[in-house]
C-alpha atoms as a PDB file:
ATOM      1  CA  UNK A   1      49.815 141.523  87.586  1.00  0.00           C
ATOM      2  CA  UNK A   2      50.037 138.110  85.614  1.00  0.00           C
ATOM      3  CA  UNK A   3      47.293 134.867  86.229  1.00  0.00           C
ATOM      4  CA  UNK A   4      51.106 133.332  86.229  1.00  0.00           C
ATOM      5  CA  UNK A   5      52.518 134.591  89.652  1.00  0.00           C
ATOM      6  CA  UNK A   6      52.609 131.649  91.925  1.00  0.00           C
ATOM      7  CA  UNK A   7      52.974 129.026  90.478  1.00  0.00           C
ATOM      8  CA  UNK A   8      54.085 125.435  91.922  1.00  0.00           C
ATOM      9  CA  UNK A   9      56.807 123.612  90.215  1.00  0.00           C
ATOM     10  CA  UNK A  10      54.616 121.078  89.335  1.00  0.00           C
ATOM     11  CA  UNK A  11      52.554 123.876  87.018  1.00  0.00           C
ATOM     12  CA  UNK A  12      55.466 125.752  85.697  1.00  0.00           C
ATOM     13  CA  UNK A  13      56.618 121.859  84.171  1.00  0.00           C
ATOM     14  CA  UNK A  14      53.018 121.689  82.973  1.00  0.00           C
ATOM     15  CA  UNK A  15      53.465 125.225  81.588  1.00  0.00           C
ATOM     16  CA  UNK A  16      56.279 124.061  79.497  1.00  0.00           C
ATOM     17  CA  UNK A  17      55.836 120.861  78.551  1.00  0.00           C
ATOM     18  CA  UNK A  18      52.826 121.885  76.558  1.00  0.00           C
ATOM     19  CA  UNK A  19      55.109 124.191  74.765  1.00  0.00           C
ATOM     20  CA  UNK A  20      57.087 120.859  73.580  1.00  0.00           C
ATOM     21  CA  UNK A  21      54.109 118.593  72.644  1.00  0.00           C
ATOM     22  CA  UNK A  22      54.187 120.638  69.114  1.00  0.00           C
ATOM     23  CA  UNK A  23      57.704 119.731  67.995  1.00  0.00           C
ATOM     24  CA  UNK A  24      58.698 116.697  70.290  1.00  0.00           C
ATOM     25  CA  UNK A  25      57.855 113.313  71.130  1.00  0.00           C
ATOM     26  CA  UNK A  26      57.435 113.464  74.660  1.00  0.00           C
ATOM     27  CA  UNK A  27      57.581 110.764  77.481  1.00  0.00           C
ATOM     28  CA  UNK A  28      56.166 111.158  80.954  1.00  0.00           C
ATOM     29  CA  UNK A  29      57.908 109.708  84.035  1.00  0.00           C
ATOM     30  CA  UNK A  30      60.887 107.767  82.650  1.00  0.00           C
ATOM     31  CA  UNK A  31      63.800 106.321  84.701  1.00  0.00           C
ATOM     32  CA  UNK A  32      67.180 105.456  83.034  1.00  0.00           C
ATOM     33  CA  UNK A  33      69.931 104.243  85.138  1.00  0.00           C
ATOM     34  CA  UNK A  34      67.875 104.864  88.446  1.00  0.00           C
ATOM     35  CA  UNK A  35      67.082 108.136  87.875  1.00  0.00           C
ATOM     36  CA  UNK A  36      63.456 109.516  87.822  1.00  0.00           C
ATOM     37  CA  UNK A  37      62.691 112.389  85.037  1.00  0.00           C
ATOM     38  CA  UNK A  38      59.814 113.714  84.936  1.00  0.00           C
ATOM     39  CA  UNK A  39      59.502 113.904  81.160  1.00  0.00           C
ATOM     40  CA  UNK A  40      62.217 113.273  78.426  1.00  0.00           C
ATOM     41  CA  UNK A  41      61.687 115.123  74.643  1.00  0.00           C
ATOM     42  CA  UNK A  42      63.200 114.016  71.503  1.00  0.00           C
ATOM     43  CA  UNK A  43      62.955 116.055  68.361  1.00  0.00           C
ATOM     44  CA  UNK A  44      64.362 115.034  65.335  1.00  0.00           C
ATOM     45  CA  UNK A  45      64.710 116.689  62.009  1.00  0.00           C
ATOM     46  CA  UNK A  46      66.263 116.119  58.695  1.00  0.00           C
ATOM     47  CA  UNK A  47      66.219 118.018  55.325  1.00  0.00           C
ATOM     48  CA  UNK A  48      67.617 117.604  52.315  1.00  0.00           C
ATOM     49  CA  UNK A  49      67.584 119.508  48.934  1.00  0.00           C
ATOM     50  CA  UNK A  50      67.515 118.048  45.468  1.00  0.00           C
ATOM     51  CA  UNK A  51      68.794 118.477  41.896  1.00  0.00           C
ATOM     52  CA  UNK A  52      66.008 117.751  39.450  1.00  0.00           C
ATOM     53  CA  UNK A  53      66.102 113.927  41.331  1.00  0.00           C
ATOM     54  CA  UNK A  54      66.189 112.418  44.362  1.00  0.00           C
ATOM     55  CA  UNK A  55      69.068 110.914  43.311  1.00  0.00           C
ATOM     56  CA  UNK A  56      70.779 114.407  42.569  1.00  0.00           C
ATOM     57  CA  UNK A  57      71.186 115.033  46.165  1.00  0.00           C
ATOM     58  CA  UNK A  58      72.997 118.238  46.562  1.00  0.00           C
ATOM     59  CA  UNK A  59      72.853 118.248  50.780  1.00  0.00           C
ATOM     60  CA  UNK A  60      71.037 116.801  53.650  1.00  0.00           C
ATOM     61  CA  UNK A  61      71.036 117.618  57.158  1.00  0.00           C
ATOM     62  CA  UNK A  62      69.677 116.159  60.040  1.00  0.00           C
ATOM     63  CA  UNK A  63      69.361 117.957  63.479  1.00  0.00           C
ATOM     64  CA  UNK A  64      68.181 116.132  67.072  1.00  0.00           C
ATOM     65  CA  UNK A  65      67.332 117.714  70.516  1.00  0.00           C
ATOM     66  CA  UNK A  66      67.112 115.677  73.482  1.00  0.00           C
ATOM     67  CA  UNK A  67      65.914 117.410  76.211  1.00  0.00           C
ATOM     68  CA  UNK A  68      65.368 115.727  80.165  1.00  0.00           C
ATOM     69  CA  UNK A  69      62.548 117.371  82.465  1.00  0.00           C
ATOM     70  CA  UNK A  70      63.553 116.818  86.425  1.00  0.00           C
ATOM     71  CA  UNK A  71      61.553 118.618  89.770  1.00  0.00           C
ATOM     72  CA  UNK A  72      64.129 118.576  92.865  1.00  0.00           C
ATOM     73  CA  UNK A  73      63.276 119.319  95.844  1.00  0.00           C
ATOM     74  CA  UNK A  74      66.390 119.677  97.470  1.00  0.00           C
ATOM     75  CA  UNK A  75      69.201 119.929  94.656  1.00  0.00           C
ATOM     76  CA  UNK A  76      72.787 120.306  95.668  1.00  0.00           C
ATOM     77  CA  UNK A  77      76.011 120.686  93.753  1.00  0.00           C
ATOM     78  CA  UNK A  78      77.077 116.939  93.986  1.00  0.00           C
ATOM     79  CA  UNK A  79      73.322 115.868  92.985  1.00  0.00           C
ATOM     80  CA  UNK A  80      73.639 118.412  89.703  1.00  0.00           C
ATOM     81  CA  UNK A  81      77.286 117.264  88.600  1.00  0.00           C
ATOM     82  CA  UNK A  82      75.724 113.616  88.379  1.00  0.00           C
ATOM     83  CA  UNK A  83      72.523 114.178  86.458  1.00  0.00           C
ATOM     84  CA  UNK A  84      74.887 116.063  84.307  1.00  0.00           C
ATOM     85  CA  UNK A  85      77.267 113.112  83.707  1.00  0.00           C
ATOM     86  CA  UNK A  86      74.191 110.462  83.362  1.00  0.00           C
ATOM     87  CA  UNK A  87      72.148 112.787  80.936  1.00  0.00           C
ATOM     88  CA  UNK A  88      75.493 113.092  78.747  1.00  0.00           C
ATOM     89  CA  UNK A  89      76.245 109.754  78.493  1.00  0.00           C
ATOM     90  CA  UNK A  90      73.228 108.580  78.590  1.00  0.00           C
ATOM     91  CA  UNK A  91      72.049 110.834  74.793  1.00  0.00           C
ATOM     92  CA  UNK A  92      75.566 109.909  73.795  1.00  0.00           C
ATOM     93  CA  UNK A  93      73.935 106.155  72.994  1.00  0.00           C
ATOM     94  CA  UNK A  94      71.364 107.738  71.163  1.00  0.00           C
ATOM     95  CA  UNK A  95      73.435 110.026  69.059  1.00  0.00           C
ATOM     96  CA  UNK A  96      74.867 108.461  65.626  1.00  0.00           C
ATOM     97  CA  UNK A  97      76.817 110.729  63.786  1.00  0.00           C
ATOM     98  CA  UNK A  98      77.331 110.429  60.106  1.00  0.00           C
ATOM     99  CA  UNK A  99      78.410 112.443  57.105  1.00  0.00           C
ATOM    100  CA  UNK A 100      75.055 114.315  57.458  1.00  0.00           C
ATOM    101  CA  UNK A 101      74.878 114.636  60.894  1.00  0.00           C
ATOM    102  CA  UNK A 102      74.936 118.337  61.504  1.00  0.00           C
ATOM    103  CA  UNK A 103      74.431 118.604  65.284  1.00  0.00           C
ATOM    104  CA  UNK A 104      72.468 117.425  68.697  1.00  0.00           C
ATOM    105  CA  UNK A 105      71.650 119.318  71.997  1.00  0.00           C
ATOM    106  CA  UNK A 106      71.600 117.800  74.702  1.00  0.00           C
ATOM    107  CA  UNK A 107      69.456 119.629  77.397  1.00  0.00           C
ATOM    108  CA  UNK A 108      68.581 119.753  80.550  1.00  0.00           C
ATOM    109  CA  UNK A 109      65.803 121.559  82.262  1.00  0.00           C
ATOM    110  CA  UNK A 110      65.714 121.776  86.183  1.00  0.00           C
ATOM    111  CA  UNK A 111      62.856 123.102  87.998  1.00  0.00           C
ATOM    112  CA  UNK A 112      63.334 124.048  91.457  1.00  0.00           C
ATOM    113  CA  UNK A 113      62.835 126.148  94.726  1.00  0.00           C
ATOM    114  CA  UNK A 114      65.246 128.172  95.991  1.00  0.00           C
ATOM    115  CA  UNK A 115      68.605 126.344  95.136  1.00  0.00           C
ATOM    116  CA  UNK A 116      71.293 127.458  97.089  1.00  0.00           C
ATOM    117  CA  UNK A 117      74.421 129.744  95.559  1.00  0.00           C
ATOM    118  CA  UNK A 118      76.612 127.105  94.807  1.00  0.00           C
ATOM    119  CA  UNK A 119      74.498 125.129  92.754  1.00  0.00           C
ATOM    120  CA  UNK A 120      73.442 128.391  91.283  1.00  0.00           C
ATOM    121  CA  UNK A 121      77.306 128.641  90.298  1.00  0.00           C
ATOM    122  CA  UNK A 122      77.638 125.028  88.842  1.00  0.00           C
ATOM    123  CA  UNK A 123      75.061 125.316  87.077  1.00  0.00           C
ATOM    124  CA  UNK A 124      76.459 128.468  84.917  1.00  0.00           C
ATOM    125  CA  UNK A 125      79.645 126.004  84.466  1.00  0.00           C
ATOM    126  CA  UNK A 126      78.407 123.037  83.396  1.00  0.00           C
ATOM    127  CA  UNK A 127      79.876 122.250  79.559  1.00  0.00           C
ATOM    128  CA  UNK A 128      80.348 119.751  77.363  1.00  0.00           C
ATOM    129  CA  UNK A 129      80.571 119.444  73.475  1.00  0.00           C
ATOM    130  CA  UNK A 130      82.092 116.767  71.102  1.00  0.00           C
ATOM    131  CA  UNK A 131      82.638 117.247  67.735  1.00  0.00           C
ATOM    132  CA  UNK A 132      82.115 114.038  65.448  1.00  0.00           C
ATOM    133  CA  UNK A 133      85.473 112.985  63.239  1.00  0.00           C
ATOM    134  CA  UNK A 134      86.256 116.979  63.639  1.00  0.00           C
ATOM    135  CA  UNK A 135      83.008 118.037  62.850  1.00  0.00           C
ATOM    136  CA  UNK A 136      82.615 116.447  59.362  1.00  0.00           C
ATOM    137  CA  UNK A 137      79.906 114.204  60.865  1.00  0.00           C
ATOM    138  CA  UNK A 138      78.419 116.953  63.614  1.00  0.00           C
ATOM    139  CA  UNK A 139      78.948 117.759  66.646  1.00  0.00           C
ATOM    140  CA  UNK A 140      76.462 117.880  70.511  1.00  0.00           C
ATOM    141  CA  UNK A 141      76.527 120.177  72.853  1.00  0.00           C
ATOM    142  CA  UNK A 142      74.832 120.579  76.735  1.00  0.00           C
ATOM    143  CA  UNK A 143      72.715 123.193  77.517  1.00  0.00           C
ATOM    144  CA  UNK A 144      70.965 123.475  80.805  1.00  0.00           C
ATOM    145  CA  UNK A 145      68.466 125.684  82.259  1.00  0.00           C
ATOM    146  CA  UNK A 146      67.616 126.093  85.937  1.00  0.00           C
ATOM    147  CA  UNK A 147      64.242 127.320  87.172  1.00  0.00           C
ATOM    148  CA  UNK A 148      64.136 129.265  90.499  1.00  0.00           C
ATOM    149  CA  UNK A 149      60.778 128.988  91.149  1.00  0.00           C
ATOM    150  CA  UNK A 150      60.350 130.665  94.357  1.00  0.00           C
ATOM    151  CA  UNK A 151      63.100 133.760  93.362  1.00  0.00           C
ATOM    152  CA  UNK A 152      61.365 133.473  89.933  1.00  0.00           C
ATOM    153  CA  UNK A 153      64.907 133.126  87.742  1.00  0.00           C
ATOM    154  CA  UNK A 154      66.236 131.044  85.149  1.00  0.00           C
ATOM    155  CA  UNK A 155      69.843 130.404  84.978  1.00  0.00           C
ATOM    156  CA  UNK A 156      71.736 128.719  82.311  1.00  0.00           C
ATOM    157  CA  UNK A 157      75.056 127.837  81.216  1.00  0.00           C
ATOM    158  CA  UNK A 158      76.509 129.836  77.889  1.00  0.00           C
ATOM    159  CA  UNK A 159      74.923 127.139  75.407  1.00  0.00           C
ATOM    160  CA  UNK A 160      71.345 127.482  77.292  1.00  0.00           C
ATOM    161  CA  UNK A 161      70.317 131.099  76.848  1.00  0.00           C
ATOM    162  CA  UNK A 162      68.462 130.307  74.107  1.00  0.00           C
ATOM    163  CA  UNK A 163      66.621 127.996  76.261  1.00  0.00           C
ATOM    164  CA  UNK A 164      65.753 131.011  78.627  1.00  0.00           C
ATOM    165  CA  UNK A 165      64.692 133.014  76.214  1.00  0.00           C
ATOM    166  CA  UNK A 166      62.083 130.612  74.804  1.00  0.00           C
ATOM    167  CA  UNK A 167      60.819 129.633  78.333  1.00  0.00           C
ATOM    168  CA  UNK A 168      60.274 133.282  79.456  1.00  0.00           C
ATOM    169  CA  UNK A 169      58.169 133.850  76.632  1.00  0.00           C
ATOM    170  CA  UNK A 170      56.219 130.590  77.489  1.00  0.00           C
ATOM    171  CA  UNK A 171      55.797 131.163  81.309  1.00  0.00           C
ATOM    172  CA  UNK A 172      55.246 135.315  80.046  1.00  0.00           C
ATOM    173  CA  UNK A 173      55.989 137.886  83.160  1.00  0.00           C
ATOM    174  CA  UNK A 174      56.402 135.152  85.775  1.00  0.00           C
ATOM    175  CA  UNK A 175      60.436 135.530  85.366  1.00  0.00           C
ATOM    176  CA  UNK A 176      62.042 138.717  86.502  1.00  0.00           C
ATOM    177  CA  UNK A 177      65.315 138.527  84.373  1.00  0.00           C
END
């Protein structure tokens, strides 16, 4: 049996967060719009190739995740749709697309106790992408990722599996999907 079954909310965000410390800037305890998050990450990466010169640019690319840490207690459907709608327009601000723009997530990562079916459903529904001047100057897309602490689950939408897969490798035989 793992050291890892058991554990609070407030240790699995811990458990993560660390994970993110690498690769983002992270801040602790931000509000935006009257909403409390309990950390927000930014990463932000760009690369470009060259031709002999930096002036012979053949490409560049640059990539951004933005990624919003909340603990509920008591999360219903109504509750989820609007930090949805905040945390999209919200990183929509921070976005600025341009010719080498290629694309930005926008995530979201829940941690919870046993959330009740509904929200369970929403959450599998939520979607949104934009494409940039039809993608010639990127394109974002939301991914979320709900963690069922007390059933021990993650659930995403489509775009967040990725997600999943990345935080059951960091929080290692706690899940059980």
């Amino acid at each position: 049996m793992s050291d890892e079954v058991g554990l609070t909310k407030q240790e699995v965000f811990e458990k993560l967060i660390k994970t993110y410390l690498s690769y983002f800037t992270v801040e602790n305890d931000v509000t935006i719009n009257g909403i409390s998050y309990n950390a927000i990450a930014e990463f932000h990466s760009r690369g470009e190739k060259y031709f002999l010169t930096k002036k012979a640019k053949l490409w560049a690319a640059e990539t951004n995740e933005y990624v919003y840490f909340i603990i509920c207690d008591n999360l219903d459907a109504e509750t989820l749709k609007k930090l949805f709608s905040e945390v999209i327009n919200y990183s929509l601000t921070k976005i600025k697309p341009h010719s080498e723009h290629m694309f930005s997530y926008i995530s979201m990562v829940i941690i919870t106790d046993s959330p009740q079916q509904d929200v369970l459903n929403e959450t599998a529904k939520l979607s949104f992408r934009k494409n940039f001047k039809f993608s010639l100057h990127g394109w974002s897309e939301f991914r979320v990722a709900l963690l069922d602490v007390s059933n021990k689950k993650i659930i995403t939408n489509s775009c967040g599996k990725e997600i999943a897969r990345n935080f059951k490798k960091s929080l290692k035989n706690f899940y059980i999907n």
